[in-house]
PDB file of N, CA and C in Angstrom:
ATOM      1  N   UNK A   1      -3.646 -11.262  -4.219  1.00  0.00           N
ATOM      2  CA  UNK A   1      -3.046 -10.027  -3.792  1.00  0.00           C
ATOM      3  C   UNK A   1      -1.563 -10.214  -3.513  1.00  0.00           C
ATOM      4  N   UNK A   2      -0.837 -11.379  -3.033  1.00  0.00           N
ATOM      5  CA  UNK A   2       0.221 -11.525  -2.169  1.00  0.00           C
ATOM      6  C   UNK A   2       0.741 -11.609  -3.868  1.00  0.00           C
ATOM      7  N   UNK A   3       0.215 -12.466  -4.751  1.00  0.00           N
ATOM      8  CA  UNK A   3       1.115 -12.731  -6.028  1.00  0.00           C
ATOM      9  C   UNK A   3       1.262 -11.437  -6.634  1.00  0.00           C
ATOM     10  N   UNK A   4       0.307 -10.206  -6.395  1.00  0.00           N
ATOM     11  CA  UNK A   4       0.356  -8.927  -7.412  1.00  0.00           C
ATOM     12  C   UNK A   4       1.736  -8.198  -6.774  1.00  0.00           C
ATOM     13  N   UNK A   5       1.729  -8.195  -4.998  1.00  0.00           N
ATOM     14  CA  UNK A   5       2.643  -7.848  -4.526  1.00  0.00           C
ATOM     15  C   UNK A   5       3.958  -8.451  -4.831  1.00  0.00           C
ATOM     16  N   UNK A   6       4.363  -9.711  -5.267  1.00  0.00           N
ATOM     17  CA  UNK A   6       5.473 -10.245  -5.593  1.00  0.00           C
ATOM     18  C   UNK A   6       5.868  -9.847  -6.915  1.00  0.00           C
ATOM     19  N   UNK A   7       5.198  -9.843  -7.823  1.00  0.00           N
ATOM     20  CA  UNK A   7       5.354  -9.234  -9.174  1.00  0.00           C
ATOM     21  C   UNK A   7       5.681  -7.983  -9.501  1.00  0.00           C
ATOM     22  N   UNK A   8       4.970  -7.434  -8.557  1.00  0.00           N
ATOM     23  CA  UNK A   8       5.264  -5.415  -8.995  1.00  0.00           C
ATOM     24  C   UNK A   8       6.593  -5.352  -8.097  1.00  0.00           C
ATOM     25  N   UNK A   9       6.645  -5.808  -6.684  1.00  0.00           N
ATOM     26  CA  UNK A   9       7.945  -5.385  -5.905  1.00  0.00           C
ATOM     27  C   UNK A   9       9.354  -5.630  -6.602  1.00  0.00           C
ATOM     28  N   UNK A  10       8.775  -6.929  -7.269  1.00  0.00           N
ATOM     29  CA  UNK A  10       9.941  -7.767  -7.797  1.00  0.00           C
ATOM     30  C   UNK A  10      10.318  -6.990  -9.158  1.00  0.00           C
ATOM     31  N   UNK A  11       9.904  -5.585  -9.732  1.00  0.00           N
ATOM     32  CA  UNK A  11       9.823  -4.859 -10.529  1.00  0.00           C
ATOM     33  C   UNK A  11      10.470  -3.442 -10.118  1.00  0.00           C
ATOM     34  N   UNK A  12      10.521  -3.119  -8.605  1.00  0.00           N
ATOM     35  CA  UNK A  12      11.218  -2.232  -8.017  1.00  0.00           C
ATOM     36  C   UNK A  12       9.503  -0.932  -8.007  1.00  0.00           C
ATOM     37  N   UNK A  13       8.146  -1.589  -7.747  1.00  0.00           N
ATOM     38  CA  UNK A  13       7.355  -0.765  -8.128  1.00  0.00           C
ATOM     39  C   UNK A  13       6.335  -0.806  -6.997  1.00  0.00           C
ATOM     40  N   UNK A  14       6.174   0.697  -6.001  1.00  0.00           N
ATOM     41  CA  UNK A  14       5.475   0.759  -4.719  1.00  0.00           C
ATOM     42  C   UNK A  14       3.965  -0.045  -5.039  1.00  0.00           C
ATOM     43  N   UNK A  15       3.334  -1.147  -4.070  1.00  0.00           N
ATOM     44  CA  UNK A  15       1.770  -1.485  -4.201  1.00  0.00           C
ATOM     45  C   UNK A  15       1.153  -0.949  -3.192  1.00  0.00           C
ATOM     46  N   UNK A  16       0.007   0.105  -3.414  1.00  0.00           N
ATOM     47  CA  UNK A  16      -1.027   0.379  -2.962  1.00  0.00           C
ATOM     48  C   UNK A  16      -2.228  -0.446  -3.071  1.00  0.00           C
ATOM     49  N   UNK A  17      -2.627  -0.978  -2.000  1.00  0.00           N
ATOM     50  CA  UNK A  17      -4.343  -1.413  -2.105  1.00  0.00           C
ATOM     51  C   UNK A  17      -4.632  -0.657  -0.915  1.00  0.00           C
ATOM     52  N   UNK A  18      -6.074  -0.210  -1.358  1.00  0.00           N
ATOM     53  CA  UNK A  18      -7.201   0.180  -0.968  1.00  0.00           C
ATOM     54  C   UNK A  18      -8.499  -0.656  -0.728  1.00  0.00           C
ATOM     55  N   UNK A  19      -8.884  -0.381   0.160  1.00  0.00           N
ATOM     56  CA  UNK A  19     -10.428  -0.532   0.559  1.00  0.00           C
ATOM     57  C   UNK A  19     -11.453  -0.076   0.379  1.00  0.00           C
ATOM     58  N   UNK A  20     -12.149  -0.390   0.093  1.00  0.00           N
ATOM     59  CA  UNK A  20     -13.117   0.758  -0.776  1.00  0.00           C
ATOM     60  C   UNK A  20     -14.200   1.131   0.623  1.00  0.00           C
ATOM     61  N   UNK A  21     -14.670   2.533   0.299  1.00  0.00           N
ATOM     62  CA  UNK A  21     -15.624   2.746   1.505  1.00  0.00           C
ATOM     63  C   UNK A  21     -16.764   1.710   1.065  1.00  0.00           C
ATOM     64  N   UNK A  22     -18.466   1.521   2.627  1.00  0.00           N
ATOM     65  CA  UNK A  22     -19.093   0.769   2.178  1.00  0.00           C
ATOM     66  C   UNK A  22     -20.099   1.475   2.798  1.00  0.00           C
ATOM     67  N   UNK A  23     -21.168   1.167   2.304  1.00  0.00           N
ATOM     68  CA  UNK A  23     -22.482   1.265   2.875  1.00  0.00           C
ATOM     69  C   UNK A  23     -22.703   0.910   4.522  1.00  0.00           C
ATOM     70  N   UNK A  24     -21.548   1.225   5.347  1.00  0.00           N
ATOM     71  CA  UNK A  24     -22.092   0.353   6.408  1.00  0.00           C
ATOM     72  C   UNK A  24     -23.175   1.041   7.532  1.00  0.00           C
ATOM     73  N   UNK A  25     -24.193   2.054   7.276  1.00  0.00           N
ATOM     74  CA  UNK A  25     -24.796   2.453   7.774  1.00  0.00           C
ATOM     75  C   UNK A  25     -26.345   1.458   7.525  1.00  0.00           C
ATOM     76  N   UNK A  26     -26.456   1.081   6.192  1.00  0.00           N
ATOM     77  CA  UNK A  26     -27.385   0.665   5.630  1.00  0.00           C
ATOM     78  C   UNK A  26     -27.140  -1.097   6.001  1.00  0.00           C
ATOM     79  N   UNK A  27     -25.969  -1.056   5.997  1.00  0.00           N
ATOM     80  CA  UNK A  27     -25.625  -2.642   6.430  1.00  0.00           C
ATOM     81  C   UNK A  27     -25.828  -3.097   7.575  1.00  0.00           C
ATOM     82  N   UNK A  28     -25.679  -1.560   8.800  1.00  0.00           N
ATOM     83  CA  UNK A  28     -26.194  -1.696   9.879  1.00  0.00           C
ATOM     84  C   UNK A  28     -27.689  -2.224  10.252  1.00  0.00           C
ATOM     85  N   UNK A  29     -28.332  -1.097   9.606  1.00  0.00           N
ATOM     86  CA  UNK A  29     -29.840  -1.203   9.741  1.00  0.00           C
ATOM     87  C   UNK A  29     -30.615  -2.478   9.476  1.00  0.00           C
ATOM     88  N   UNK A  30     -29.901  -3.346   8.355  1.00  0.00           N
ATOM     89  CA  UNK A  30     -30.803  -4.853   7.876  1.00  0.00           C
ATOM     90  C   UNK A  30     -30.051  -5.304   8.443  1.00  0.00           C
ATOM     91  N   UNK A  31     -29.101  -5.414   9.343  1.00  0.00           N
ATOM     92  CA  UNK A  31     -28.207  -6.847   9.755  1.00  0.00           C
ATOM     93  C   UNK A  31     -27.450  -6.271  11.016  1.00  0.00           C
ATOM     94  N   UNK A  32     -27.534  -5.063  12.134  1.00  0.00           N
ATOM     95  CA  UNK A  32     -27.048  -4.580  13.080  1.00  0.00           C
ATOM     96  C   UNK A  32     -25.653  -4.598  13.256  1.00  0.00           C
ATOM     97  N   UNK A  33     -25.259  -4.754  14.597  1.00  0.00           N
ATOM     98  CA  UNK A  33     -23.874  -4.975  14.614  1.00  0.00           C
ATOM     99  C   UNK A  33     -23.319  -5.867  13.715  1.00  0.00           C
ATOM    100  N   UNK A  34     -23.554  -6.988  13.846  1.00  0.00           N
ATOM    101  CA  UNK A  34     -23.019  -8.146  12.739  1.00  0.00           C
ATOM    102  C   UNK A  34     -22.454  -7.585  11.589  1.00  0.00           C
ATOM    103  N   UNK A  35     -23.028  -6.962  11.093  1.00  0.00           N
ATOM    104  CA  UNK A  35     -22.635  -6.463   9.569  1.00  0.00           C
ATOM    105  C   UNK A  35     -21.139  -5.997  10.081  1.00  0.00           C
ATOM    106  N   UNK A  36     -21.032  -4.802  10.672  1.00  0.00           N
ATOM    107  CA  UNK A  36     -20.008  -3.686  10.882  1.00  0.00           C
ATOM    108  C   UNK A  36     -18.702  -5.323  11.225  1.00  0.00           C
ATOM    109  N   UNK A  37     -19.413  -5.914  11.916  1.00  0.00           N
ATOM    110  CA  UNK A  37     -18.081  -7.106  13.049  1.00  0.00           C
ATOM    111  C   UNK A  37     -17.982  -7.888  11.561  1.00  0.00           C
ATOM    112  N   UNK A  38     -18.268  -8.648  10.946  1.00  0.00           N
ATOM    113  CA  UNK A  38     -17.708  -9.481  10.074  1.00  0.00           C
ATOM    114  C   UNK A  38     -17.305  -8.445   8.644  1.00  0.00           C
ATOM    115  N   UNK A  39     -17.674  -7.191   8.529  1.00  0.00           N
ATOM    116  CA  UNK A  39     -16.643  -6.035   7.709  1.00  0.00           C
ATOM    117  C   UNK A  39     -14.863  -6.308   8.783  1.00  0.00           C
ATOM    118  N   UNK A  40     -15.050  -5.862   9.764  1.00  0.00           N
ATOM    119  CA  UNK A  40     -13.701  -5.640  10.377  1.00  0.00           C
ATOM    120  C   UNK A  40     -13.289  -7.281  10.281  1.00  0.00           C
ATOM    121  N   UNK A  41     -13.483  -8.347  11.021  1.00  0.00           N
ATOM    122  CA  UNK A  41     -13.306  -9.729  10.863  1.00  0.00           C
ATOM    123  C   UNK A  41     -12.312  -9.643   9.106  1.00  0.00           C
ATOM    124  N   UNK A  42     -12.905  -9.471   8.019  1.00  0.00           N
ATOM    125  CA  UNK A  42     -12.602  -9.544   6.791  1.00  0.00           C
ATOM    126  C   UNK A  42     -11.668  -9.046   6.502  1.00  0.00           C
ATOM    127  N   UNK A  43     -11.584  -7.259   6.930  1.00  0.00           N
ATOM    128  CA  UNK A  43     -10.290  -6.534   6.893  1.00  0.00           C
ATOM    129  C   UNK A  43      -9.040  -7.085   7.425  1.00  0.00           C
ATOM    130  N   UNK A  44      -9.590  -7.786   8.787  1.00  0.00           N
ATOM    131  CA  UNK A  44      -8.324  -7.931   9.176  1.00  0.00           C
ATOM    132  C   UNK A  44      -7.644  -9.407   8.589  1.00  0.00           C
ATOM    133  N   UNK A  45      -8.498 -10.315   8.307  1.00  0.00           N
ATOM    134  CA  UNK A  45      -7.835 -11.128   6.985  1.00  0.00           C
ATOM    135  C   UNK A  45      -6.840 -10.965   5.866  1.00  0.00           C
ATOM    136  N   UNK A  46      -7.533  -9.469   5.044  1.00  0.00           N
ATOM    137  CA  UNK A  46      -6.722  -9.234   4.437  1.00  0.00           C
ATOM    138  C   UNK A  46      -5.151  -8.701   5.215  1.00  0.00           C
ATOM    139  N   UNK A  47      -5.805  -7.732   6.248  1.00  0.00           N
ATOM    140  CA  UNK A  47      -4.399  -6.941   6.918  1.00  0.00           C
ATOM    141  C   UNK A  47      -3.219  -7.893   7.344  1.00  0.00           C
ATOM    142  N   UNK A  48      -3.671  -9.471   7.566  1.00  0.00           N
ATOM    143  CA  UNK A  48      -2.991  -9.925   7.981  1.00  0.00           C
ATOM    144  C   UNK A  48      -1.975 -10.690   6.923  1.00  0.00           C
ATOM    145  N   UNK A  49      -2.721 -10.785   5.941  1.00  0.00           N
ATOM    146  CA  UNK A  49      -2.361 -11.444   4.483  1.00  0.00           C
ATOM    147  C   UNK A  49      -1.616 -10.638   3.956  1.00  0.00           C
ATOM    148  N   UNK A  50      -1.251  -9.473   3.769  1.00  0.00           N
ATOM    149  CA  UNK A  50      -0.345  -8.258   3.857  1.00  0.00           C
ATOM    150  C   UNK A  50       0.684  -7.954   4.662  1.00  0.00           C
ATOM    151  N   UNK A  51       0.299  -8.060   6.103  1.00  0.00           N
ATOM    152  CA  UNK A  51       1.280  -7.454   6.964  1.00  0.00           C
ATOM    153  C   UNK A  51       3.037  -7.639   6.251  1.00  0.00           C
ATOM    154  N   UNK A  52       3.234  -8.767   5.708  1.00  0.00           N
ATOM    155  CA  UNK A  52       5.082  -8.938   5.980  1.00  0.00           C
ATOM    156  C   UNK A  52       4.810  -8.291   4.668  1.00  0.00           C
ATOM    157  N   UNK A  53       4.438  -7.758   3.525  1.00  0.00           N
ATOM    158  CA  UNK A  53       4.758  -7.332   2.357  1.00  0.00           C
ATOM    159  C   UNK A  53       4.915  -6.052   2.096  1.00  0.00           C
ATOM    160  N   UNK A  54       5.150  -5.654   3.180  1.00  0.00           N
ATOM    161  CA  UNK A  54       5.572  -3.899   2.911  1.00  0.00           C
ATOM    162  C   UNK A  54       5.081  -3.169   1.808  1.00  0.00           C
ATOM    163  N   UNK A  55       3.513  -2.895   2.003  1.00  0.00           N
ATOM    164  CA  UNK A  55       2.388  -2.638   1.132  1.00  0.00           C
ATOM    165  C   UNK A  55       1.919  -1.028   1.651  1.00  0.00           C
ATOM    166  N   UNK A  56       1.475  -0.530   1.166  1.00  0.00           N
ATOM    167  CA  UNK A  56       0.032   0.454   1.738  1.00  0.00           C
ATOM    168  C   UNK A  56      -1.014  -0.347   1.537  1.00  0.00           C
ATOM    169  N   UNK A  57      -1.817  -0.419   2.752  1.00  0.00           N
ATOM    170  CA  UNK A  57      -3.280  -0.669   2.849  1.00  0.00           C
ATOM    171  C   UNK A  57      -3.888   0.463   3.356  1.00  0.00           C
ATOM    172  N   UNK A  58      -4.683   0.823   2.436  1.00  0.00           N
ATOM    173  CA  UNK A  58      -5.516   2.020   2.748  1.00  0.00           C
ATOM    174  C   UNK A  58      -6.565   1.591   3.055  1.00  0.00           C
ATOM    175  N   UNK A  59      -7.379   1.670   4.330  1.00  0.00           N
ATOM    176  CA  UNK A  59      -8.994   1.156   4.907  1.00  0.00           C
ATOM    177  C   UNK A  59      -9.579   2.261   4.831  1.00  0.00           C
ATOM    178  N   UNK A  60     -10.426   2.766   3.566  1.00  0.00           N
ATOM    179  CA  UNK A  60     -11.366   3.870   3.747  1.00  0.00           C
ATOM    180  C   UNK A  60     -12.861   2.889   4.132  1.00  0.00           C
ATOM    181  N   UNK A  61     -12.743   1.803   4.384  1.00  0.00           N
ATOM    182  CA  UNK A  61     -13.827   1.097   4.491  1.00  0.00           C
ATOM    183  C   UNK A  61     -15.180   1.685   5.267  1.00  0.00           C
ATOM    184  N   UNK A  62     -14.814   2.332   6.582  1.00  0.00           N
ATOM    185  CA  UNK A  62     -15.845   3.111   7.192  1.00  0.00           C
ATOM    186  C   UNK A  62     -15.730   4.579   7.603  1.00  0.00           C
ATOM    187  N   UNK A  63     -15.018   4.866   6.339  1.00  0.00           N
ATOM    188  CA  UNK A  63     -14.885   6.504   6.203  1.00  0.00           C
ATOM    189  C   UNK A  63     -16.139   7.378   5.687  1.00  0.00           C
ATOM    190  N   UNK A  64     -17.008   6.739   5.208  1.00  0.00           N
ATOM    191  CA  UNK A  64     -18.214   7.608   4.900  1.00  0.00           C
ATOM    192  C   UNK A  64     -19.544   7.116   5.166  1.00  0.00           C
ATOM    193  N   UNK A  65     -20.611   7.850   5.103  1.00  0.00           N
ATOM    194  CA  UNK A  65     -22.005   8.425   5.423  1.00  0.00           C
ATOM    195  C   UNK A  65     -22.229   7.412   4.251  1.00  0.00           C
ATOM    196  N   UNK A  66     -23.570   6.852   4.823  1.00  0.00           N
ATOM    197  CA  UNK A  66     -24.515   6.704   4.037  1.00  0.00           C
ATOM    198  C   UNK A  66     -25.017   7.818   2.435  1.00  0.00           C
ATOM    199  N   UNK A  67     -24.510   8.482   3.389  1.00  0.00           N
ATOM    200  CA  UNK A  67     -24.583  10.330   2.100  1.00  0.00           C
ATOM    201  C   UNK A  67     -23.915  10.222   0.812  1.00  0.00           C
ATOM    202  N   UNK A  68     -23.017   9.503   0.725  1.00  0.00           N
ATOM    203  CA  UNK A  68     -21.319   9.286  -0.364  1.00  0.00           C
ATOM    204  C   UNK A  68     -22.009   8.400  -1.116  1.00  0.00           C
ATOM    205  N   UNK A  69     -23.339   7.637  -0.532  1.00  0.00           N
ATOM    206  CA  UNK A  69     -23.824   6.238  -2.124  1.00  0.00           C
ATOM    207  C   UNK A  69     -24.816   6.600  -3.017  1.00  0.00           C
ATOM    208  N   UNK A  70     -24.614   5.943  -4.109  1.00  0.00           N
ATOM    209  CA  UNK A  70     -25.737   6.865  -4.951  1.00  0.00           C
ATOM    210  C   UNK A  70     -26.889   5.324  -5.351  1.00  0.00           C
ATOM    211  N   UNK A  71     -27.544   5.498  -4.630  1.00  0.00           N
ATOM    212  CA  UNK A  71     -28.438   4.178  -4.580  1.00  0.00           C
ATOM    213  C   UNK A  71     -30.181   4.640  -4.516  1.00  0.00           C
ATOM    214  N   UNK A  72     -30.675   4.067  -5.207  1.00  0.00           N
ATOM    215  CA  UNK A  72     -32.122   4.804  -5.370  1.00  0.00           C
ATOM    216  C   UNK A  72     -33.438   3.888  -5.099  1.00  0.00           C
ATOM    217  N   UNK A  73     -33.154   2.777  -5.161  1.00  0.00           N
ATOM    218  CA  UNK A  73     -34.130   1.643  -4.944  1.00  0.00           C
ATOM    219  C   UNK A  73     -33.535   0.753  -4.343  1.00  0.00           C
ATOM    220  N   UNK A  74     -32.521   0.243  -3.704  1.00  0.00           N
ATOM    221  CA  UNK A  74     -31.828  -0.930  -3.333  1.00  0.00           C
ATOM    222  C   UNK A  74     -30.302  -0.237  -3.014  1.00  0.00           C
ATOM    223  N   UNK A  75     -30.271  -1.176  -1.600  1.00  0.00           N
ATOM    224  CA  UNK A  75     -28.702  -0.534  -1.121  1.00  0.00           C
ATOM    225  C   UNK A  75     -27.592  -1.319  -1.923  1.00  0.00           C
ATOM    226  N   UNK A  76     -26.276  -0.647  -2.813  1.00  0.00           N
ATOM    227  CA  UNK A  76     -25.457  -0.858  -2.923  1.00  0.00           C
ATOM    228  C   UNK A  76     -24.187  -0.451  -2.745  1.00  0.00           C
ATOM    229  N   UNK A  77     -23.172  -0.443  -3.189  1.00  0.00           N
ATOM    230  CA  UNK A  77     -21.834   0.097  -2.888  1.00  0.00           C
ATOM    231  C   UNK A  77     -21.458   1.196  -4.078  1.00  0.00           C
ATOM    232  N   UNK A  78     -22.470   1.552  -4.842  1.00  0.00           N
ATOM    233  CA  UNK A  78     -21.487   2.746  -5.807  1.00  0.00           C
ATOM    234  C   UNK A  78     -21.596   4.060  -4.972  1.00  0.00           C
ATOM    235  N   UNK A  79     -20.770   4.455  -5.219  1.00  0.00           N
ATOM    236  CA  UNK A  79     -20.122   5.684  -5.039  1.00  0.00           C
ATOM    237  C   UNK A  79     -20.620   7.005  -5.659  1.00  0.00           C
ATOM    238  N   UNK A  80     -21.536   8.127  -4.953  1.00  0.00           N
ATOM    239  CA  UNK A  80     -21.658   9.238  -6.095  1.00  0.00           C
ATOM    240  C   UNK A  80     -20.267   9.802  -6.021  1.00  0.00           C
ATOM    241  N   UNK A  81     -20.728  11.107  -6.587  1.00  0.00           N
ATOM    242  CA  UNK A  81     -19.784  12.029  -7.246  1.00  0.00           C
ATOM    243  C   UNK A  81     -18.674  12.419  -5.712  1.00  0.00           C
ATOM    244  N   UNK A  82     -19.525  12.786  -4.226  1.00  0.00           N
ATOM    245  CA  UNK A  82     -18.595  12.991  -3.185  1.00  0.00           C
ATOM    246  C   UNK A  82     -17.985  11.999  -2.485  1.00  0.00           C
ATOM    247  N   UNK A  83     -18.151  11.260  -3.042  1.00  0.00           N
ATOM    248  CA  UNK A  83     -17.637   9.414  -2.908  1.00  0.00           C
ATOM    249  C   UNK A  83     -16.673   9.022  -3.238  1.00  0.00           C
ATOM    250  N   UNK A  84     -16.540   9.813  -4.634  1.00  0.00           N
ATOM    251  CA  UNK A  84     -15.317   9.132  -5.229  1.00  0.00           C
ATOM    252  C   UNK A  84     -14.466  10.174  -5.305  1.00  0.00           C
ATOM    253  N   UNK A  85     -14.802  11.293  -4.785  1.00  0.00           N
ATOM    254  CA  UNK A  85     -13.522  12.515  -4.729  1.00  0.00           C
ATOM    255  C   UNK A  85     -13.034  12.106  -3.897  1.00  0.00           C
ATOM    256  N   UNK A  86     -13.803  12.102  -2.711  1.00  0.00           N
ATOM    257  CA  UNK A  86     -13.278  11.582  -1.303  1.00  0.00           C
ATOM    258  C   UNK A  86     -11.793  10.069  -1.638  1.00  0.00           C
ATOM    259  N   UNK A  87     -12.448   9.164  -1.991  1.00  0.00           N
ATOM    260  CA  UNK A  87     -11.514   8.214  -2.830  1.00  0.00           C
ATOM    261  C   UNK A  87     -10.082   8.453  -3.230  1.00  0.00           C
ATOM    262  N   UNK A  88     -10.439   9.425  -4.039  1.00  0.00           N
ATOM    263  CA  UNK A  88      -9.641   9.945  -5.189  1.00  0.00           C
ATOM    264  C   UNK A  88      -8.226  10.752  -4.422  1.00  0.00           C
ATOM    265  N   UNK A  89      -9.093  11.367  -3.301  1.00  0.00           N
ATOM    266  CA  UNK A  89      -8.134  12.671  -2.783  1.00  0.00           C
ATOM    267  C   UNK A  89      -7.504  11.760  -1.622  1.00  0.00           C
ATOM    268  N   UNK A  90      -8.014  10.415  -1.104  1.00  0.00           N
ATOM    269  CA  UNK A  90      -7.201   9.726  -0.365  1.00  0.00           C
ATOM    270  C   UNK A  90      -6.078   8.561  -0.698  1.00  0.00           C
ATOM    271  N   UNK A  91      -6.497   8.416  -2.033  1.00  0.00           N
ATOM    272  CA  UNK A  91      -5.465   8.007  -2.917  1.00  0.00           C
ATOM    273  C   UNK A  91      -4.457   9.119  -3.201  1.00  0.00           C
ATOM    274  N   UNK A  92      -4.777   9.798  -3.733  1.00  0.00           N
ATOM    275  CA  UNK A  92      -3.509  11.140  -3.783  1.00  0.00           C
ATOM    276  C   UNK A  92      -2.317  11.540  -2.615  1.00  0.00           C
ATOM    277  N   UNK A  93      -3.218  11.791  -1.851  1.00  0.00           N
ATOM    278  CA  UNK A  93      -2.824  11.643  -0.513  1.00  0.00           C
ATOM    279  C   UNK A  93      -1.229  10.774  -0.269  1.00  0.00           C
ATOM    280  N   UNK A  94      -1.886   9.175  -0.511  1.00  0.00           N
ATOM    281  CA  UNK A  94      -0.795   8.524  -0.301  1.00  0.00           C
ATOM    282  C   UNK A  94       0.329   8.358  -1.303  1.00  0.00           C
ATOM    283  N   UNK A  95      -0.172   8.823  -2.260  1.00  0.00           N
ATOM    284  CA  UNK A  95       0.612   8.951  -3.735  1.00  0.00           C
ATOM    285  C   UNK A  95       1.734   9.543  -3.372  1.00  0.00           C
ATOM    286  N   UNK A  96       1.442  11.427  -3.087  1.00  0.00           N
ATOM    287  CA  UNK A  96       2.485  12.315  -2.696  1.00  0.00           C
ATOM    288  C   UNK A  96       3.312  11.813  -1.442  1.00  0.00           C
ATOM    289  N   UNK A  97       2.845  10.653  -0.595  1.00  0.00           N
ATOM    290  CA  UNK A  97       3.276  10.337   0.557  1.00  0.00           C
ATOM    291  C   UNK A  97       4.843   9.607  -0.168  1.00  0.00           C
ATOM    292  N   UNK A  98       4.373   8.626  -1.074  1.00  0.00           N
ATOM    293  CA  UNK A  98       5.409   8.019  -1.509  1.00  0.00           C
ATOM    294  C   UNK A  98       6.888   8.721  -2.039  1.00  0.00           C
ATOM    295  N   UNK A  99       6.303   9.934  -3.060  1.00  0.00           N
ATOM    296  CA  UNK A  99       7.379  10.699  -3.759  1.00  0.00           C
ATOM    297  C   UNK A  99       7.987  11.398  -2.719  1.00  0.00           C
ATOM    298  N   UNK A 100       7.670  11.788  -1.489  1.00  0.00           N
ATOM    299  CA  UNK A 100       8.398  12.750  -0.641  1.00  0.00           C
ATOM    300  C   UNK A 100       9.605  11.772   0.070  1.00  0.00           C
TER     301      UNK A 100
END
């Protein structure tokens, strides 16, 4: 990540990373708190691996419901259809943030 940030900046070109939302309702339930504490533990790895690079980090990590995954037999991380608007429109979001 730190090398993608050196390459694009060094290009005169804004880096956005994102976090992707997660299942952590379901992550709750098989693995309790733990799950949610070593999600944040991780984030803040990255956040910290970032901080001096004058980045956007977007943490949609525990922005959504169990409701947003489209999983039918086994919990995973895809995203239905209100999942990835949600995504989509918080990426935008920071997009227009930049041009203003």
């Amino acid at each position: 990540m730190v090398e993608l940030v050196e390459i694009y900046q060094g290009d005169g070109i804004d880096v956005i990373f994102y976090i992707s939302p997660i299942d952590y309702q379901i992550g709750e339930h098989y693995f309790e708190e733990q799950f949610s504490e070593q999600v944040v533990q991780n984030i803040a790895v990255i956040t910290a691996t970032l901080q001096e690079k004058d980045v956007i980090l977007l943490d949609l990590s525990f922005s959504l419901t169990s409701d947003f995954f489209d999983w039918i037999r086994y919990p995973n991380e895809h995203l239905n259809e209100h999942g990835r608007n949600f995504v989509a429109e918080q990426l935008l979001q920071e997009l227009n943030h930049l041009q203003n």
